[in-house]
N, C-alpha and C. Protein backbone atom coordinates (compact mmCIF):
# COMPACT_ATOMS: atom_id res chain seq x y z
N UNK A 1 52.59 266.86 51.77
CA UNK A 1 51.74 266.69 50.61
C UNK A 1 52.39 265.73 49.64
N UNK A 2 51.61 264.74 49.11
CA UNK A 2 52.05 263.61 48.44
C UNK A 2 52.18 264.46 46.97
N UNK A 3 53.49 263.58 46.45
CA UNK A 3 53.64 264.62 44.59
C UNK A 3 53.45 263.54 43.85
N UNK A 4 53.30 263.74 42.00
CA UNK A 4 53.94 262.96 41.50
C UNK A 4 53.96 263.92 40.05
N UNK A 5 55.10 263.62 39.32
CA UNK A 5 55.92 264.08 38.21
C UNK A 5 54.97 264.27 36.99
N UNK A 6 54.72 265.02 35.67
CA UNK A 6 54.33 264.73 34.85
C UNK A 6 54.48 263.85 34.01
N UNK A 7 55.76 263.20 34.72
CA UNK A 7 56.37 262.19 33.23
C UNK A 7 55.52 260.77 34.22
N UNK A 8 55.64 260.82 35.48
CA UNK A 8 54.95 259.58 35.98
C UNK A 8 53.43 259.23 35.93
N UNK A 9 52.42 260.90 35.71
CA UNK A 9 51.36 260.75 35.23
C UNK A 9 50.94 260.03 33.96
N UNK A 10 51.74 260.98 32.90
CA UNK A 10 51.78 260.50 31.72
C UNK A 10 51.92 259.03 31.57
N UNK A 11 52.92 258.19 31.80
CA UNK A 11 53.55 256.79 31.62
C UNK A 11 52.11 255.75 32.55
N UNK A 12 51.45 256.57 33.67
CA UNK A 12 50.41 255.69 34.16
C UNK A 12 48.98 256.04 33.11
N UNK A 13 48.97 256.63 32.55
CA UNK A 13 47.67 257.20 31.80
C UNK A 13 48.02 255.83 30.48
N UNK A 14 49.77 256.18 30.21
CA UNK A 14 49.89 255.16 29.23
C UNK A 14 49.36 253.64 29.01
N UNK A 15 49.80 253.46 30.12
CA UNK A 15 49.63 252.60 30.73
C UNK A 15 48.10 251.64 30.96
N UNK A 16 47.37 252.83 30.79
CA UNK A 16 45.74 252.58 30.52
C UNK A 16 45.26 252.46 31.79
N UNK A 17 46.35 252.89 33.14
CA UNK A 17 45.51 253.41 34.25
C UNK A 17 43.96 254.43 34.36
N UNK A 18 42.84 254.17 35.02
CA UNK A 18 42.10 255.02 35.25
C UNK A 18 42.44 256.19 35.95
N UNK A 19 43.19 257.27 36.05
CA UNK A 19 43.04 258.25 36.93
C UNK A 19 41.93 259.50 37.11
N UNK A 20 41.77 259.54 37.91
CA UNK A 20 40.81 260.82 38.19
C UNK A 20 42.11 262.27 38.09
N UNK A 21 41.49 263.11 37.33
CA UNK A 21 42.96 264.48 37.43
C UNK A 21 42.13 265.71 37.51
N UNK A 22 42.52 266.39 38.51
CA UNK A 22 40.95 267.38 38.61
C UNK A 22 42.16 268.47 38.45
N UNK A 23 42.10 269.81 36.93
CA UNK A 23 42.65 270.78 36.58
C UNK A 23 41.90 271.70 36.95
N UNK A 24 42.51 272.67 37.89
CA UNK A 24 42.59 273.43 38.96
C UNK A 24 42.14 275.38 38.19
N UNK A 25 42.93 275.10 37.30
CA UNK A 25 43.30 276.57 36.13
C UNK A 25 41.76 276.79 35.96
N UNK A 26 41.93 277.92 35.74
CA UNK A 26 40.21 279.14 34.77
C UNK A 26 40.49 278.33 33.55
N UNK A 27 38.90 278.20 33.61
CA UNK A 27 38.67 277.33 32.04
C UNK A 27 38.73 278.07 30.67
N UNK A 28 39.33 279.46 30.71
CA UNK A 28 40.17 280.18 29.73
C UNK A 28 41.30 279.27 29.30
N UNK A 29 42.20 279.34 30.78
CA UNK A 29 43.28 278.41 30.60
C UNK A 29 43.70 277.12 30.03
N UNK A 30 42.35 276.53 30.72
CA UNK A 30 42.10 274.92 30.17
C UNK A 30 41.66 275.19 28.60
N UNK A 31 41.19 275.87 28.40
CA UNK A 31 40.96 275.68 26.84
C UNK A 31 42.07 275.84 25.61
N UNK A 32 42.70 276.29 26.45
CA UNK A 32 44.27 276.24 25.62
C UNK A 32 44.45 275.00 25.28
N UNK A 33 44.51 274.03 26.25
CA UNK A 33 44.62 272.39 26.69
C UNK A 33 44.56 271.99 27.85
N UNK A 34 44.62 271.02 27.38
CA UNK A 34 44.32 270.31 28.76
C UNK A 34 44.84 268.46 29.22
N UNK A 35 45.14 267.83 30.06
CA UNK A 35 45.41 266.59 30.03
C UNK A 35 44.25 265.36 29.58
N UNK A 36 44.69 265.28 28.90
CA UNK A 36 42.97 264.52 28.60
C UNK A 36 42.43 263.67 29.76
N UNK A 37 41.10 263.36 29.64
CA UNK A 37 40.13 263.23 30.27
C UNK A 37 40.23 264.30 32.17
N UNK A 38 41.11 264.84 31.89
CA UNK A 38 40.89 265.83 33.28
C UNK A 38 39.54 266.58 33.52
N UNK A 39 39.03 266.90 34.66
CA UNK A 39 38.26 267.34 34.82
C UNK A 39 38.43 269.04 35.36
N UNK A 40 37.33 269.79 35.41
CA UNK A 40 38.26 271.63 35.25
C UNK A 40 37.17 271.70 36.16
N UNK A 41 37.78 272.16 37.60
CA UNK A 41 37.26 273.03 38.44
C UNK A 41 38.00 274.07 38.83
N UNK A 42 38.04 275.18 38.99
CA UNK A 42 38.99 276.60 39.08
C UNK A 42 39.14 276.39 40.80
N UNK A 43 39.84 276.52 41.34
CA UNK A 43 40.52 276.87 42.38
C UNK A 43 39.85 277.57 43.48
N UNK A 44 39.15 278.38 42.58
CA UNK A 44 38.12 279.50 43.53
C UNK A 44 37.02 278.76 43.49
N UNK A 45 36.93 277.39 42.99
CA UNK A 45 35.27 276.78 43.27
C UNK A 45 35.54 275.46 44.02
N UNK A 46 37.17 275.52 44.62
CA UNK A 46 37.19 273.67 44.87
C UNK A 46 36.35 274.02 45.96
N UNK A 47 36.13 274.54 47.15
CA UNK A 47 35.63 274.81 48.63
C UNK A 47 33.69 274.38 47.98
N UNK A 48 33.40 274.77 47.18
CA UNK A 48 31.96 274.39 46.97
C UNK A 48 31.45 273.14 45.52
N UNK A 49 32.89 272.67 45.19
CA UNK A 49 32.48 271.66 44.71
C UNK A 49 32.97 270.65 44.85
N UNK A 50 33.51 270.65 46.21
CA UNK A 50 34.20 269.18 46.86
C UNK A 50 33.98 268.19 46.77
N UNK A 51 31.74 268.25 46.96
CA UNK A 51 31.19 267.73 47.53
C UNK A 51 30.95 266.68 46.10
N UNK A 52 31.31 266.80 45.16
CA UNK A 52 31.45 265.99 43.70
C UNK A 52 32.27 265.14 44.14
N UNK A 53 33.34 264.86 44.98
CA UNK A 53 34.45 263.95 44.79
C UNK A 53 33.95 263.05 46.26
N UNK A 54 34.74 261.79 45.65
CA UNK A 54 34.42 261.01 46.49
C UNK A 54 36.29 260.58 47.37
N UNK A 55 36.00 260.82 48.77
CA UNK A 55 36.95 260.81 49.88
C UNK A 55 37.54 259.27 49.67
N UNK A 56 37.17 258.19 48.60
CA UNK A 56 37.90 256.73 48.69
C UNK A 56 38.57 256.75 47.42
N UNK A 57 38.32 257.75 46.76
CA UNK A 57 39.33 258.15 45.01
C UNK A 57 40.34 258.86 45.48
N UNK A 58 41.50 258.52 44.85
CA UNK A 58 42.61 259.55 44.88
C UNK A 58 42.55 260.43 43.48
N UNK A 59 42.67 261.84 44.25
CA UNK A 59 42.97 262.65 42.64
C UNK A 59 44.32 263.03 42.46
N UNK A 60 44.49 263.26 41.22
CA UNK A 60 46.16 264.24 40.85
C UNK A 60 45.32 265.41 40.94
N UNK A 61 45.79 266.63 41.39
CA UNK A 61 45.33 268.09 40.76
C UNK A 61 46.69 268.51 40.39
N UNK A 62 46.51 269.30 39.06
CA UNK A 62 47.24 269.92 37.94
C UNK A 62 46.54 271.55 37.79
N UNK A 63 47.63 272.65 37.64
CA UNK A 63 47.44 273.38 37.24
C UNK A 63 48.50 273.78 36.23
N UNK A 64 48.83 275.51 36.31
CA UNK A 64 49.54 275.39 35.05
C UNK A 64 51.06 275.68 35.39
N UNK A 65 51.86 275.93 36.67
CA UNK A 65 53.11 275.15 37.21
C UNK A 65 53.10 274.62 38.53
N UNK A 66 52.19 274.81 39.11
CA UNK A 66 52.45 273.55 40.35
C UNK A 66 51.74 274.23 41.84
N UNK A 67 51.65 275.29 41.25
CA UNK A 67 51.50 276.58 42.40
C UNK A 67 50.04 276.59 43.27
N UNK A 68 48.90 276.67 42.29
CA UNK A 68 47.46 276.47 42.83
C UNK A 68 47.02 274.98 42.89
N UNK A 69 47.61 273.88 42.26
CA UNK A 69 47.30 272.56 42.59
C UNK A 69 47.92 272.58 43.66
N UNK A 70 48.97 272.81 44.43
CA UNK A 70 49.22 272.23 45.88
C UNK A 70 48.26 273.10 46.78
N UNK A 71 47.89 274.13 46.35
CA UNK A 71 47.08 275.20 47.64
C UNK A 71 45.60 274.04 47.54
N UNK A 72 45.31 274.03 46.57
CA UNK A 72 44.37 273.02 46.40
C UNK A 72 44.13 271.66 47.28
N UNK A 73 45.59 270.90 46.89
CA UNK A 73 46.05 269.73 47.66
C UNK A 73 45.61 269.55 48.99
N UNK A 74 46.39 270.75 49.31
CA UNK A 74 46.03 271.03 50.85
C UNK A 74 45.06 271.26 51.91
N UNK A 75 44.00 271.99 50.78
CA UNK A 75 42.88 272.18 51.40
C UNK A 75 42.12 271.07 51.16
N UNK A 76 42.27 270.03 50.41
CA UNK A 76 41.51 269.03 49.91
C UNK A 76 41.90 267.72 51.39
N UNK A 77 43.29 267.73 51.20
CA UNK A 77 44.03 267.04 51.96
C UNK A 77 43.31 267.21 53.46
N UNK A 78 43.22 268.05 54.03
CA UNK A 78 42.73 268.52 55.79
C UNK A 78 41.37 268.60 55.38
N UNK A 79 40.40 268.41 54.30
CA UNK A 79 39.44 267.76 54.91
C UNK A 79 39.24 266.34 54.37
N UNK A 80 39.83 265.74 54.57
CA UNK A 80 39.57 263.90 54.20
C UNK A 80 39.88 263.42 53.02
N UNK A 81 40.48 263.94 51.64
CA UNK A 81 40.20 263.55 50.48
C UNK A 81 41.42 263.25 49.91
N UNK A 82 41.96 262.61 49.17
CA UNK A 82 42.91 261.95 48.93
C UNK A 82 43.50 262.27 47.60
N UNK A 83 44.94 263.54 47.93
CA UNK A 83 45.08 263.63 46.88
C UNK A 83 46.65 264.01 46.64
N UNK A 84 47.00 264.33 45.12
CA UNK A 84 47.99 264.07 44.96
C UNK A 84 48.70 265.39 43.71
N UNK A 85 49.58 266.06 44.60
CA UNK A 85 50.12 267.04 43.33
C UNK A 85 50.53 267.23 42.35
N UNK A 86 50.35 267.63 40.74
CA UNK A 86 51.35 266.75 40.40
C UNK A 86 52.54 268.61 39.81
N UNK A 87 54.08 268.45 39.93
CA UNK A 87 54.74 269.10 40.41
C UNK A 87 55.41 269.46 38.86
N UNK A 88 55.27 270.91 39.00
CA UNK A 88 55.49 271.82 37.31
C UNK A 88 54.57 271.37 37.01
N UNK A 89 53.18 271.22 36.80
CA UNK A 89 51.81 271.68 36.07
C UNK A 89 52.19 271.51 34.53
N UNK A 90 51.03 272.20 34.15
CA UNK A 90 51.36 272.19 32.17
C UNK A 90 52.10 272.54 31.77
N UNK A 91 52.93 273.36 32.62
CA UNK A 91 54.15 274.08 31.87
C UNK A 91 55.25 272.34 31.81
N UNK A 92 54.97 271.66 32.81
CA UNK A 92 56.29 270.58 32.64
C UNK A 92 55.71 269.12 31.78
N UNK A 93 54.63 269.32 31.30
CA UNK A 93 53.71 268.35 31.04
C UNK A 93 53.85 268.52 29.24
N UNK A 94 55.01 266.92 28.95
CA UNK A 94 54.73 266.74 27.44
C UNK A 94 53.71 265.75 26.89
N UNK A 95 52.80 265.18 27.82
CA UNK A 95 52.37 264.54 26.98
C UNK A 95 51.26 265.00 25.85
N UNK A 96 50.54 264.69 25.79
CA UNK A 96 49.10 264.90 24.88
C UNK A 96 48.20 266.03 25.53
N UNK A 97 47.46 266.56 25.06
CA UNK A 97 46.52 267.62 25.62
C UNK A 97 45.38 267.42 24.79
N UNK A 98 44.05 267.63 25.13
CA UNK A 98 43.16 267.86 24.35
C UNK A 98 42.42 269.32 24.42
C-alpha cells in the first residue's frame, strides 16, 4: 500500500496542488475538523459509495491515526482505484483544519 506523510500532504496542498482527500472518520469526528477541502465518507459506507470516485484520480484517505484509512486503502486498492494512505491521520496532521 502506497503512503504519504502529513507533512508531505500539507506542503503539496501548499503548494496549491489539487488533491482529492477522502476522510474516512464518522462525521461526528470530522466535525471536530477536518483537512480542508476533504471529502467525509465513513468507512462503513466506502463499499457503497465507491461508485462516486473515479478509478483515473488518485485519492489520499485520512482518518484519525492511520488505522481505518489503510483498511480503506486496501479495499479501494483490489478493486481498481488509486489510492494513497496518508500515515498518523489527524492525530499527526498540523496543518489547518476546517
Amino acid at each position: 500500500m502506497k503512503t504519504i506523510t502529513p507533512k508531505e500532504v500539507e506542503e503539496r496542498l501548499r503548494a496549491g496542488e489539487s488533491l482529492h482527500i477522502i476522510d474516512v472518520r464518522e462525521p461526528e469526528e470530522v466535525a471536530a475538523g477536518k483537512i480542508p477541502g476533504a471529502v467525509n465518507i465513513p468507512l462503513g459506507l466506502i463499499e457503497f459509495r465507491m461508485h462516486e470516485l473515479d478509478k483515473n484520480e488518485e485519492y489520499i484517505l485520512v482518518c484519525r491515526s492511520g488505522g481505518r484509512s489503510g483498511r480503506a486503502a486496501e479495499f479501494l486498492d483490489s478493486r481498481g482505484y488509486r489510492v494513497v494512505n496518508m500515515t498518523g491521520g489527524m492525530l499527526a496532521w498540523e496543518g489547518p483544519v476546517e
